[in-house]
C-alpha atoms as a PDB file:
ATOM      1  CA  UNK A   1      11.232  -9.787  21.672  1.00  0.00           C
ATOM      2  CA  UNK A   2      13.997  -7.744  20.259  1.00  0.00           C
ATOM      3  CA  UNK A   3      16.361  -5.581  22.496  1.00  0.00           C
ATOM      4  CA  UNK A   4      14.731  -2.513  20.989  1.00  0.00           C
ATOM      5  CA  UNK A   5      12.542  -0.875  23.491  1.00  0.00           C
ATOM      6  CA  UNK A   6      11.760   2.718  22.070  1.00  0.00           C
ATOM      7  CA  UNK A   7       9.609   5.808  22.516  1.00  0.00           C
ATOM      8  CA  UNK A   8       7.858   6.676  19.526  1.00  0.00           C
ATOM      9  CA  UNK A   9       8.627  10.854  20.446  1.00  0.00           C
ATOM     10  CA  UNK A  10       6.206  13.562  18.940  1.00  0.00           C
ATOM     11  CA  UNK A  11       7.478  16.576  20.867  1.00  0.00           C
ATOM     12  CA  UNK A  12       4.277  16.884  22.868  1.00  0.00           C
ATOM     13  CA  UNK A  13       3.564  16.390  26.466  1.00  0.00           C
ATOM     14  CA  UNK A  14       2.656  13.291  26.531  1.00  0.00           C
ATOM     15  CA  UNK A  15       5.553  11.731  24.675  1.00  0.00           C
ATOM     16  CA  UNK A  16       7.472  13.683  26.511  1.00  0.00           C
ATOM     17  CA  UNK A  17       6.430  12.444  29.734  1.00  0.00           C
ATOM     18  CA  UNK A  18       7.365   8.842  28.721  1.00  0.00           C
ATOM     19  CA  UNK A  19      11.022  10.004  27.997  1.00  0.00           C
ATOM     20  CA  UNK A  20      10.958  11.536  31.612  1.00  0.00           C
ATOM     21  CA  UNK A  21       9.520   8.611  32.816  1.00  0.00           C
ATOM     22  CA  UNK A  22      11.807   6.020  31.405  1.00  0.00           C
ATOM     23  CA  UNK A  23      14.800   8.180  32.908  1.00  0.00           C
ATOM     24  CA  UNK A  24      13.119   7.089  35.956  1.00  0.00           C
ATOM     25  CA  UNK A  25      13.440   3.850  34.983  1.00  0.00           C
ATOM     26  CA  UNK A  26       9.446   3.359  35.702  1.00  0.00           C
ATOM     27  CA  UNK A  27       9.207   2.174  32.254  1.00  0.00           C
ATOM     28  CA  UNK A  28      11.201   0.691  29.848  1.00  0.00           C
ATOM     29  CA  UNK A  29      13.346   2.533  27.019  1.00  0.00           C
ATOM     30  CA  UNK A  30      16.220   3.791  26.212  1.00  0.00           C
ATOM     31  CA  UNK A  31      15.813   5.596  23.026  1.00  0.00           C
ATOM     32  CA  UNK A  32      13.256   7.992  21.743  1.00  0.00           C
ATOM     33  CA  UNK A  33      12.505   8.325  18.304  1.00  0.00           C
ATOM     34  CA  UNK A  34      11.775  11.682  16.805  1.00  0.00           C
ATOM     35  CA  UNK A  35      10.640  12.046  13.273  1.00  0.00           C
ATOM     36  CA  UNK A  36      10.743  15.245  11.891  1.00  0.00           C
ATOM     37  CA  UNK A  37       8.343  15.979   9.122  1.00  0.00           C
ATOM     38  CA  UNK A  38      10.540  18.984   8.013  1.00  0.00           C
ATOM     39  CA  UNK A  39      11.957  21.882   9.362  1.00  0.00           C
ATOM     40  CA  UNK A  40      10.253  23.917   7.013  1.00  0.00           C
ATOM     41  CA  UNK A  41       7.158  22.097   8.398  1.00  0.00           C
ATOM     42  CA  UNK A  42       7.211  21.309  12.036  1.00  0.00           C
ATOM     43  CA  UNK A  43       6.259  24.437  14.687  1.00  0.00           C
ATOM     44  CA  UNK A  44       9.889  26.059  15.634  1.00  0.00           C
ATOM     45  CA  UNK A  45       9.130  25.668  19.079  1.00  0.00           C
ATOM     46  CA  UNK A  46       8.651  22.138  18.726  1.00  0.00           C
ATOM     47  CA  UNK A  47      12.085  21.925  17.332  1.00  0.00           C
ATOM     48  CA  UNK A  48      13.635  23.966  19.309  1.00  0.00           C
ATOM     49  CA  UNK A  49      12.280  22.227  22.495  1.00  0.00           C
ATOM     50  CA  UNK A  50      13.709  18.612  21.144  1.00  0.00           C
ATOM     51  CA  UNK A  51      16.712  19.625  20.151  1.00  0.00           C
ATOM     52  CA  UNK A  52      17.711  22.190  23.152  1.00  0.00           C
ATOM     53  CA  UNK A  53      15.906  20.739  26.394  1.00  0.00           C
ATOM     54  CA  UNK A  54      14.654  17.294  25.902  1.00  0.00           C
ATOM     55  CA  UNK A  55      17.402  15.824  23.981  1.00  0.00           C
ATOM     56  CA  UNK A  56      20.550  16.798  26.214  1.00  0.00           C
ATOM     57  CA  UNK A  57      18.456  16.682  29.381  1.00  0.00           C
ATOM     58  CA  UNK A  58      17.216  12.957  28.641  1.00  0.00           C
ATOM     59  CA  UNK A  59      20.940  12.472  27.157  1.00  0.00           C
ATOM     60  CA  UNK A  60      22.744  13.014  31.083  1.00  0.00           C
ATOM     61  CA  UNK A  61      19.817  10.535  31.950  1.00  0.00           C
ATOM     62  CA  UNK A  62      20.960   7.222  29.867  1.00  0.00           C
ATOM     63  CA  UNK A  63      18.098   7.885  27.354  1.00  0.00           C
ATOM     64  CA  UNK A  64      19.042   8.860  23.756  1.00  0.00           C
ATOM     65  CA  UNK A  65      16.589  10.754  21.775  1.00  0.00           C
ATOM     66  CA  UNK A  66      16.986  10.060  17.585  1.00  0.00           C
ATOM     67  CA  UNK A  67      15.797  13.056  15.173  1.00  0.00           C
ATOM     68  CA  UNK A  68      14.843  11.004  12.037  1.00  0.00           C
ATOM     69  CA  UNK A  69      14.372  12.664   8.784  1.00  0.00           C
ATOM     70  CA  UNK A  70      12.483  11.236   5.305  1.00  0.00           C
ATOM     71  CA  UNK A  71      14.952  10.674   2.534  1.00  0.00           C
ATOM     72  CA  UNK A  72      14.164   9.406  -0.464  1.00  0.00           C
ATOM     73  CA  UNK A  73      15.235   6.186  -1.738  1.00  0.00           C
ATOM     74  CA  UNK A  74      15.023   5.862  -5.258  1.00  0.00           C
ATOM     75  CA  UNK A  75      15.669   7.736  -8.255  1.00  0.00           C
ATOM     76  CA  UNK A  76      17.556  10.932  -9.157  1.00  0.00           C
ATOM     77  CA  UNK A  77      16.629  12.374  -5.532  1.00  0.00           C
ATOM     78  CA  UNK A  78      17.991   9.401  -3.788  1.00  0.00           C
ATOM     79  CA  UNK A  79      19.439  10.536  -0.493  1.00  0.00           C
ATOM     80  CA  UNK A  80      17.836  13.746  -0.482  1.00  0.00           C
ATOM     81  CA  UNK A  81      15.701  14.669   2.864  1.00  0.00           C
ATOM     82  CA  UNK A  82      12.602  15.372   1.695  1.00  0.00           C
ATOM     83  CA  UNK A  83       9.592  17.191   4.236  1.00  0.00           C
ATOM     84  CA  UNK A  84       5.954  17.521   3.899  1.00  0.00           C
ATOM     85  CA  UNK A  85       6.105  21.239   2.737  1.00  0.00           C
ATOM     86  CA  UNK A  86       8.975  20.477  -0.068  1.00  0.00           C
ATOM     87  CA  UNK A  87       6.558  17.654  -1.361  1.00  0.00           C
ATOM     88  CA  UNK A  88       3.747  20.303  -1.491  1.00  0.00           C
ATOM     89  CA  UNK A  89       5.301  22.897  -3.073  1.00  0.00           C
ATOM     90  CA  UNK A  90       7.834  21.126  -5.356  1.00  0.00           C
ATOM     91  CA  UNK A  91       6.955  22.345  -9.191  1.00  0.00           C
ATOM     92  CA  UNK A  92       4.823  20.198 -10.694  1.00  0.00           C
ATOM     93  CA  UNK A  93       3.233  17.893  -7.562  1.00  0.00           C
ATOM     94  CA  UNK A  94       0.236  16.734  -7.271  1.00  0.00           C
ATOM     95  CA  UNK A  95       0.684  15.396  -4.074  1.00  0.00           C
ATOM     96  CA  UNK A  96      -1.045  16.786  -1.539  1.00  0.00           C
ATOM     97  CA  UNK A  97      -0.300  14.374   1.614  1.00  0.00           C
ATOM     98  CA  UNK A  98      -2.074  16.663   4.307  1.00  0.00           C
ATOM     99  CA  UNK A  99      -6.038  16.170   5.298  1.00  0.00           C
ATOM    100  CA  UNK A 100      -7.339  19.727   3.623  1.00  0.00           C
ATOM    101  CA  UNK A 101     -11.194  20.709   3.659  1.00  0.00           C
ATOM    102  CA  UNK A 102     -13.470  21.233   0.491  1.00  0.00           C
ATOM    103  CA  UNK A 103     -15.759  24.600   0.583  1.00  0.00           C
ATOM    104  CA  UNK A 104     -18.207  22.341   2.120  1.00  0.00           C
ATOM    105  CA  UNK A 105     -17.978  21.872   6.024  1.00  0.00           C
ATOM    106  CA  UNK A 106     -17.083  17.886   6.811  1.00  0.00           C
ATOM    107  CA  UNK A 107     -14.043  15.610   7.492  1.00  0.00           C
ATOM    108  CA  UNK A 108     -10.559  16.802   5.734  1.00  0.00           C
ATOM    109  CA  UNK A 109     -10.093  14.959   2.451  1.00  0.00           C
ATOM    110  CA  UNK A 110      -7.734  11.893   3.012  1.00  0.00           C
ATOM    111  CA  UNK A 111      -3.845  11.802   3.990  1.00  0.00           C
ATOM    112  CA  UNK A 112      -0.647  10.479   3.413  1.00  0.00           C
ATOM    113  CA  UNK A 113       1.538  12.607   5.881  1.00  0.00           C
ATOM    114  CA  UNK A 114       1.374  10.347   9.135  1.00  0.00           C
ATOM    115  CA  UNK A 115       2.579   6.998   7.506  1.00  0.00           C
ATOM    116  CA  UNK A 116       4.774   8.676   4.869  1.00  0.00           C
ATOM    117  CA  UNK A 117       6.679  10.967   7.025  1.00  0.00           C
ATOM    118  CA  UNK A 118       6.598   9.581  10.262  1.00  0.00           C
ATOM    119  CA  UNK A 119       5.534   5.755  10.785  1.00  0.00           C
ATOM    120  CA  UNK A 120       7.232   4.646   7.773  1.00  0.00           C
ATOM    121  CA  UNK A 121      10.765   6.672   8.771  1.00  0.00           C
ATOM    122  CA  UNK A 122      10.460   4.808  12.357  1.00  0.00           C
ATOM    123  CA  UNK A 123       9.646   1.625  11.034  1.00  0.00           C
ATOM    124  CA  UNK A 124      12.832   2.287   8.643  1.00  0.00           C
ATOM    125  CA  UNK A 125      14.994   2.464  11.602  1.00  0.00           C
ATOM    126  CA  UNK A 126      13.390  -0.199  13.505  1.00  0.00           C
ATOM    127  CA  UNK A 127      13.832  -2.698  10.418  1.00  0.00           C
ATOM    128  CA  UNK A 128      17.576  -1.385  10.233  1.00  0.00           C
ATOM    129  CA  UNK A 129      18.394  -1.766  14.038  1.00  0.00           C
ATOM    130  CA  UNK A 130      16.820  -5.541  13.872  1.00  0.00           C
ATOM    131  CA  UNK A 131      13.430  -5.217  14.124  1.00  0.00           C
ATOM    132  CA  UNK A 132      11.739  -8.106  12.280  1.00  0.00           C
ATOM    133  CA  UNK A 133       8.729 -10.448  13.067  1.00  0.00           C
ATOM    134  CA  UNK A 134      10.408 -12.754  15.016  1.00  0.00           C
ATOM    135  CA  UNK A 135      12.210  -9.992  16.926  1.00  0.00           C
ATOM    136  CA  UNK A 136      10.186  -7.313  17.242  1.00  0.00           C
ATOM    137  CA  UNK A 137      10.924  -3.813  18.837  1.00  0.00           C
ATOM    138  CA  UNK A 138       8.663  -2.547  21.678  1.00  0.00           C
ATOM    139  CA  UNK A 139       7.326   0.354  20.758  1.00  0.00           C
ATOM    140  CA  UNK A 140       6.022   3.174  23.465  1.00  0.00           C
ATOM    141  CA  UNK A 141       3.508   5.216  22.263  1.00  0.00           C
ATOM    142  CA  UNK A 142       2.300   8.649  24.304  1.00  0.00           C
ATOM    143  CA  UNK A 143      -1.337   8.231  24.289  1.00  0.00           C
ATOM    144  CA  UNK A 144      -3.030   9.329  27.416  1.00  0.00           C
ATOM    145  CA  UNK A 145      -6.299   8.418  29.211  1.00  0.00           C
ATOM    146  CA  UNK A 146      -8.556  11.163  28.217  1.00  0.00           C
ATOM    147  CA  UNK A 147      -7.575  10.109  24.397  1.00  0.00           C
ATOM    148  CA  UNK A 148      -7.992   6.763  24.794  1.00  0.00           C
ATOM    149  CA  UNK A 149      -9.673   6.259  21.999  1.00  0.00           C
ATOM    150  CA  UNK A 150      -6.827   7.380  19.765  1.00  0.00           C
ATOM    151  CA  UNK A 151      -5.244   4.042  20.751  1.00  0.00           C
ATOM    152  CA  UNK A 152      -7.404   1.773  18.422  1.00  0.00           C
ATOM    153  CA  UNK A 153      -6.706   2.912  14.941  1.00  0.00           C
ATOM    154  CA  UNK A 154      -2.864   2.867  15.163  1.00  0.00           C
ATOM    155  CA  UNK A 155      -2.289   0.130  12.540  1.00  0.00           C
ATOM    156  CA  UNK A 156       0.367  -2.371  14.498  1.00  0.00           C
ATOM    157  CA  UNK A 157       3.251  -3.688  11.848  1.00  0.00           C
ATOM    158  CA  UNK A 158       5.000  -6.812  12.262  1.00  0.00           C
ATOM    159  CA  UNK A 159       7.910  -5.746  13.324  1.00  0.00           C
ATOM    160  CA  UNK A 160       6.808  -4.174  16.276  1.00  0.00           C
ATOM    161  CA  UNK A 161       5.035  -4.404  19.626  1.00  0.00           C
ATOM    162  CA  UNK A 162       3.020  -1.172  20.561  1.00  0.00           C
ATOM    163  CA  UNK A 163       1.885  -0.699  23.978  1.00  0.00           C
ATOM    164  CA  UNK A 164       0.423   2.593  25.479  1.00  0.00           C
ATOM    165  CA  UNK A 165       2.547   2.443  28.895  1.00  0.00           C
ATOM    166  CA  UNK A 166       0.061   6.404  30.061  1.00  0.00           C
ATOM    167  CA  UNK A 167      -3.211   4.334  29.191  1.00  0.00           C
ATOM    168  CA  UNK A 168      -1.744   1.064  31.596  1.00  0.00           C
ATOM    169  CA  UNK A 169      -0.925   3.985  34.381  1.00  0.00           C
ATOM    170  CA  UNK A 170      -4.103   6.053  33.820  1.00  0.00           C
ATOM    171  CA  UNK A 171      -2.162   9.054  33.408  1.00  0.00           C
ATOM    172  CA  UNK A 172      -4.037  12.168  31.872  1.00  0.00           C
ATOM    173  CA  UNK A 173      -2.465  14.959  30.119  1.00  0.00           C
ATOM    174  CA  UNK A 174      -2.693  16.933  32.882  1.00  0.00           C
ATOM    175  CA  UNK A 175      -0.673  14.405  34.756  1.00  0.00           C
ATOM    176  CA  UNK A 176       1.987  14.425  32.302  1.00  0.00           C
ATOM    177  CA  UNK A 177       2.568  18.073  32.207  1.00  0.00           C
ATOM    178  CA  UNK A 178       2.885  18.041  35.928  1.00  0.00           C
ATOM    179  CA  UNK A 179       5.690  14.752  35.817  1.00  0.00           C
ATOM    180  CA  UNK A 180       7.810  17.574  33.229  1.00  0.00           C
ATOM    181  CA  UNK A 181       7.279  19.781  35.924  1.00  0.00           C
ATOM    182  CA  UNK A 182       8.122  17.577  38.509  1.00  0.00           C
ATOM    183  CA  UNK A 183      11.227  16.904  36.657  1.00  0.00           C
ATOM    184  CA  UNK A 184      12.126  20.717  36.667  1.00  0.00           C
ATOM    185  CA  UNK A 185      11.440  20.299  32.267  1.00  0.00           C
ATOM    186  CA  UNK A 186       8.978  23.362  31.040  1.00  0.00           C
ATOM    187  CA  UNK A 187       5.841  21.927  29.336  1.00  0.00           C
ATOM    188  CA  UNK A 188       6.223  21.468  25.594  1.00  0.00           C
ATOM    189  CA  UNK A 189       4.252  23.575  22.892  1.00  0.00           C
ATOM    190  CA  UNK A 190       1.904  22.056  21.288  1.00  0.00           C
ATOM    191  CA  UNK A 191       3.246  19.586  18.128  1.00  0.00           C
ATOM    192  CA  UNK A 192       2.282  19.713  14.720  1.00  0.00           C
ATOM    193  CA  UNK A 193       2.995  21.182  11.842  1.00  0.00           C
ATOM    194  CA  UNK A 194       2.006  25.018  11.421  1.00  0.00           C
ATOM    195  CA  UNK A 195      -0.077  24.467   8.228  1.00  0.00           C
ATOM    196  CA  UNK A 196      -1.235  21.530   9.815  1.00  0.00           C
ATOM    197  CA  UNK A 197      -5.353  21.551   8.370  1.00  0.00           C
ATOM    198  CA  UNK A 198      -6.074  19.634  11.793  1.00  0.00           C
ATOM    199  CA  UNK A 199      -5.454  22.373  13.922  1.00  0.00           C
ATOM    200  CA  UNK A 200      -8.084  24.419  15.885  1.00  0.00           C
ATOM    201  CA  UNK A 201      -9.077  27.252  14.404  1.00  0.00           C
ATOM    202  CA  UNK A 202      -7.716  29.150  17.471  1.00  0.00           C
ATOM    203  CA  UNK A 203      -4.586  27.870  16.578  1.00  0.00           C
ATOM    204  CA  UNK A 204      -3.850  29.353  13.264  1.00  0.00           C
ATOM    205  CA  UNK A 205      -5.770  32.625  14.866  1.00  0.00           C
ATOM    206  CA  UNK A 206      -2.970  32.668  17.678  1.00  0.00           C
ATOM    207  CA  UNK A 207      -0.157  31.668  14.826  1.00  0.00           C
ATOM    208  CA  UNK A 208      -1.748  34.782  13.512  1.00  0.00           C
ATOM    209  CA  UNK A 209      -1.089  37.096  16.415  1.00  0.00           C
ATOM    210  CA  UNK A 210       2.088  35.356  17.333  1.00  0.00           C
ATOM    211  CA  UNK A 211       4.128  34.228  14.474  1.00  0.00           C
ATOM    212  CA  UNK A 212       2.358  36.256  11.754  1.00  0.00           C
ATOM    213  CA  UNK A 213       5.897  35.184   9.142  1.00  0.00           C
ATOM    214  CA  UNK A 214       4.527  31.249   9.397  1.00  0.00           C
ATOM    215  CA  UNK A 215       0.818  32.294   9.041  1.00  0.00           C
ATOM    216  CA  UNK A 216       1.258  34.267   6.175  1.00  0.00           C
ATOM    217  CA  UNK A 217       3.423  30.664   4.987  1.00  0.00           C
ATOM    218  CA  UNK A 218       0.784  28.745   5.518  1.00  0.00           C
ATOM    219  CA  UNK A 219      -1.595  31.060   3.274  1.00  0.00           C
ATOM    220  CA  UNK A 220       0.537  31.046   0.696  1.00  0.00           C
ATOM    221  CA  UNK A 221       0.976  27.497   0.422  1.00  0.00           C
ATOM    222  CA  UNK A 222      -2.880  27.188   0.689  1.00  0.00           C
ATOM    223  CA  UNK A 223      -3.181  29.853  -2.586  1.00  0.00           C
ATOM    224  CA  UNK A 224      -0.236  27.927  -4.214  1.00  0.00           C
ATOM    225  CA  UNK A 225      -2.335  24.638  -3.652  1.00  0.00           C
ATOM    226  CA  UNK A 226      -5.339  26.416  -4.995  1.00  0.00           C
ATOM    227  CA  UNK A 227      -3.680  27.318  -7.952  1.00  0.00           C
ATOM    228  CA  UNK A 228      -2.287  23.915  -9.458  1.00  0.00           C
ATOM    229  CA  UNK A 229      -6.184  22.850  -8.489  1.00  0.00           C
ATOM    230  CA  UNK A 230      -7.742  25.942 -10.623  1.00  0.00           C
ATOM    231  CA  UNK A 231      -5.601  24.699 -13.359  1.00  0.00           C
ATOM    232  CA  UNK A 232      -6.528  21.070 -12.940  1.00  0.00           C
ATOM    233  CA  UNK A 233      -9.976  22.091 -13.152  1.00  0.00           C
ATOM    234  CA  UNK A 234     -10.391  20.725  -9.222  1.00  0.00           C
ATOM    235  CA  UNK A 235     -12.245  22.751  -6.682  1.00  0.00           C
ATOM    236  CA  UNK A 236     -10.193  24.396  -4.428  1.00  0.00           C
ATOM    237  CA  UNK A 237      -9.495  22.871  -0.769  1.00  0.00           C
ATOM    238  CA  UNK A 238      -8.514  24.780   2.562  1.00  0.00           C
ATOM    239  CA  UNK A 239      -6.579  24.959   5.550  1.00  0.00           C
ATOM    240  CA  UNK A 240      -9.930  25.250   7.716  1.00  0.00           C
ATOM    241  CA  UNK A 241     -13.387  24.367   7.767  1.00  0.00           C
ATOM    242  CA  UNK A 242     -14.807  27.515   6.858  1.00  0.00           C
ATOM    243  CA  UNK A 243     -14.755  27.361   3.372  1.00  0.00           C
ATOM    244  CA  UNK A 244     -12.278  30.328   2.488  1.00  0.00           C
ATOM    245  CA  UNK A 245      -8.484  31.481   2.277  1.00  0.00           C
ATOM    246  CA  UNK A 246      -6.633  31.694   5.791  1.00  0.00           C
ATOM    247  CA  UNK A 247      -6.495  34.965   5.884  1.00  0.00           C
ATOM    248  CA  UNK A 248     -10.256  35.525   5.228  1.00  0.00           C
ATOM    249  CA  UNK A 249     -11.223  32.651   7.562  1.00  0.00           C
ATOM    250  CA  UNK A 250      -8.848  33.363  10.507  1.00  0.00           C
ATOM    251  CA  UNK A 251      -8.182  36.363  12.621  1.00  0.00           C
ATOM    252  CA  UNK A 252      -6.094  37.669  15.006  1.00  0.00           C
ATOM    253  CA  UNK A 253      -6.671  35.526  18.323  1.00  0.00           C
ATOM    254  CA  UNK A 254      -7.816  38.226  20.210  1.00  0.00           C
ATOM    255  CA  UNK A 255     -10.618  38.535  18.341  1.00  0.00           C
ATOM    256  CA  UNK A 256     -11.475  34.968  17.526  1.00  0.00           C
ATOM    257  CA  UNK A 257     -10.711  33.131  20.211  1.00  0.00           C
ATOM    258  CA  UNK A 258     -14.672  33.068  22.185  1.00  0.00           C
ATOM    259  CA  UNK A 259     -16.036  32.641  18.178  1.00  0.00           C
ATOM    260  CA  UNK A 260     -14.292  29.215  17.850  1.00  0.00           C
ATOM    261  CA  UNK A 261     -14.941  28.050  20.761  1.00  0.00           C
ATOM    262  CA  UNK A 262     -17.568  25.340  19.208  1.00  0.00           C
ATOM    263  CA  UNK A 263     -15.178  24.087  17.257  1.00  0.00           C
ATOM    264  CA  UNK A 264     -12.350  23.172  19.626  1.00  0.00           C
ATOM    265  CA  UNK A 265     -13.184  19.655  20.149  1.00  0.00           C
ATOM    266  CA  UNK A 266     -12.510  18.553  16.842  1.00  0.00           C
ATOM    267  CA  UNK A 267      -8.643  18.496  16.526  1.00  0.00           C
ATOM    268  CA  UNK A 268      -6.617  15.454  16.125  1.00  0.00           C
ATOM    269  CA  UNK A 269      -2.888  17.298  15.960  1.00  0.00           C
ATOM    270  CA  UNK A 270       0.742  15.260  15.314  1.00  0.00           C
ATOM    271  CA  UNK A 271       1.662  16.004  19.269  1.00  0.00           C
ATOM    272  CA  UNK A 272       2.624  12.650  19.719  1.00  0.00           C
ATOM    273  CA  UNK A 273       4.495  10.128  17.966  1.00  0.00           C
ATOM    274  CA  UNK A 274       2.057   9.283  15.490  1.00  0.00           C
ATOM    275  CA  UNK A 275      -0.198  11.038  14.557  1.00  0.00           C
ATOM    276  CA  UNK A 276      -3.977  10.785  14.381  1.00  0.00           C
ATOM    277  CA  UNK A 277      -3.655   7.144  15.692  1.00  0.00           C
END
């Protein structure tokens, strides 16, 4: 085994917990890696929680915690950071890396986002710290009990060993947002990014009410998508399930919130180190 032994850190509570937990030395890591898909992409909070109370608390504790960002390595741009919403909004893409929904309701339309902008920037630093096959990083990922199932489709690569140290425990979400709390920490926001199409609908109805500058974003980069598909000739794709522009689809949360309430159970969101796994 390699002398890495890492937390693969989303921002959410259950990552979170495992940073708190390795301070405690109950299990084993001393650095936490953070990807960041973008500040013009990842929920403020969620920055603002890594980089002003997890990171220098878990720093007086003996436990590092990395911010990695994307850069590209080839060509003209090499160097250059590059984030999920500059890829989907750069003039003339036709990327579109995140999971958006046709007019028809069913599963979001394929994605790019996860291995692109987060498991392939960890595995980058792995490979550069000495990760390889033969010495492979252990790799702590924040997957708790009542999402086990999440812990089957993360795709393991040969440089590293995965293990799911809240699944070995039998910790539950709930759990971990009392061990933050234990540890005097405030509970994280929830992680993702604020366009993310994965979201509950409640979400981007309480985005709506609360940060009404990044839901009024996230429409407009849903009509700018829209309008490189009109002129494609492609039908157009959405944010949500319901067929429509955000701002048709969602309102304020006050007034959506009992309405969505069937479809809460269907959200996958990037609040842990991978996401979707």
């Amino acid at each position: 085994m390699s002398n890495l032994s890492v937390i693969s850190y989303g921002g959410g509570v259950q990552s979170t917990a495992l940073v708190v937990l390795a301070t405690q030395d109950i299990i084993d890591a001393d650095i936490a890696l953070f990807a960041n898909v973008g500040d013009d992409s990842e929920f403020p909070d969620t920055l603002d929680y890594v980089r002003n109370v997890i990171t220098p608390w878990a720093a007086e504790r003996g436990v590092k915690v990395h911010e990695l960002k994307k850069r590209m390595i080839r060509g003209d741009r090499k160097g250059e950071i590059e984030t999920v919403y500059s890829r989907l909004t750069r003039p003339g893409s036709k990327s579109i890396p995140i999971p958006l929904r046709g007019s028809e309701i069913g599963k979001p339309s394929n994605r790019s986002c996860t291995t692109d902008f987060k498991i392939k920037v960890v595995g980058r630093w792995l490979k550069t710290h000495g990760a390889t096959a033969e010495n492979q990083a252990s790799v702590a990922i924040g997957i708790s009990v009542d999402e086990y199932q999440r812990a089957t489709s993360k795709i393991t690569e040969d440089y590293e060993s995965v293990h799911y140290p809240l699944l070995d425990m039998r910790i539950s979400r709930a759990e971990c947002a009392e061990i933050l709390r234990g540890a005097g920490l405030p509970v994280p926001p929830k992680s993702a990014c604020y366009f993310c199409p994965l979201a509950r609908p409640s979400r981007f109805a309480e985005l709506r009410r609360d940060r009404p500058d990044l839901f009024l974003k996230a429409a407009d980069l849903e009509a700018l998508l829209n309008n490189r598909r009109h002129g494609q000739g492609k039908d157009p794709l959405y944010l949500t399930r319901f067929g429509k522009p955000l701002t048709e689809a969602i309102p304020v949360a006050q007034d959506a919130l009992f309405g969505f309430d069937e479809y809460g159970m269907d959200t996958d969101e990037c609040d842990e180190g991978y996401c979707f796994v």
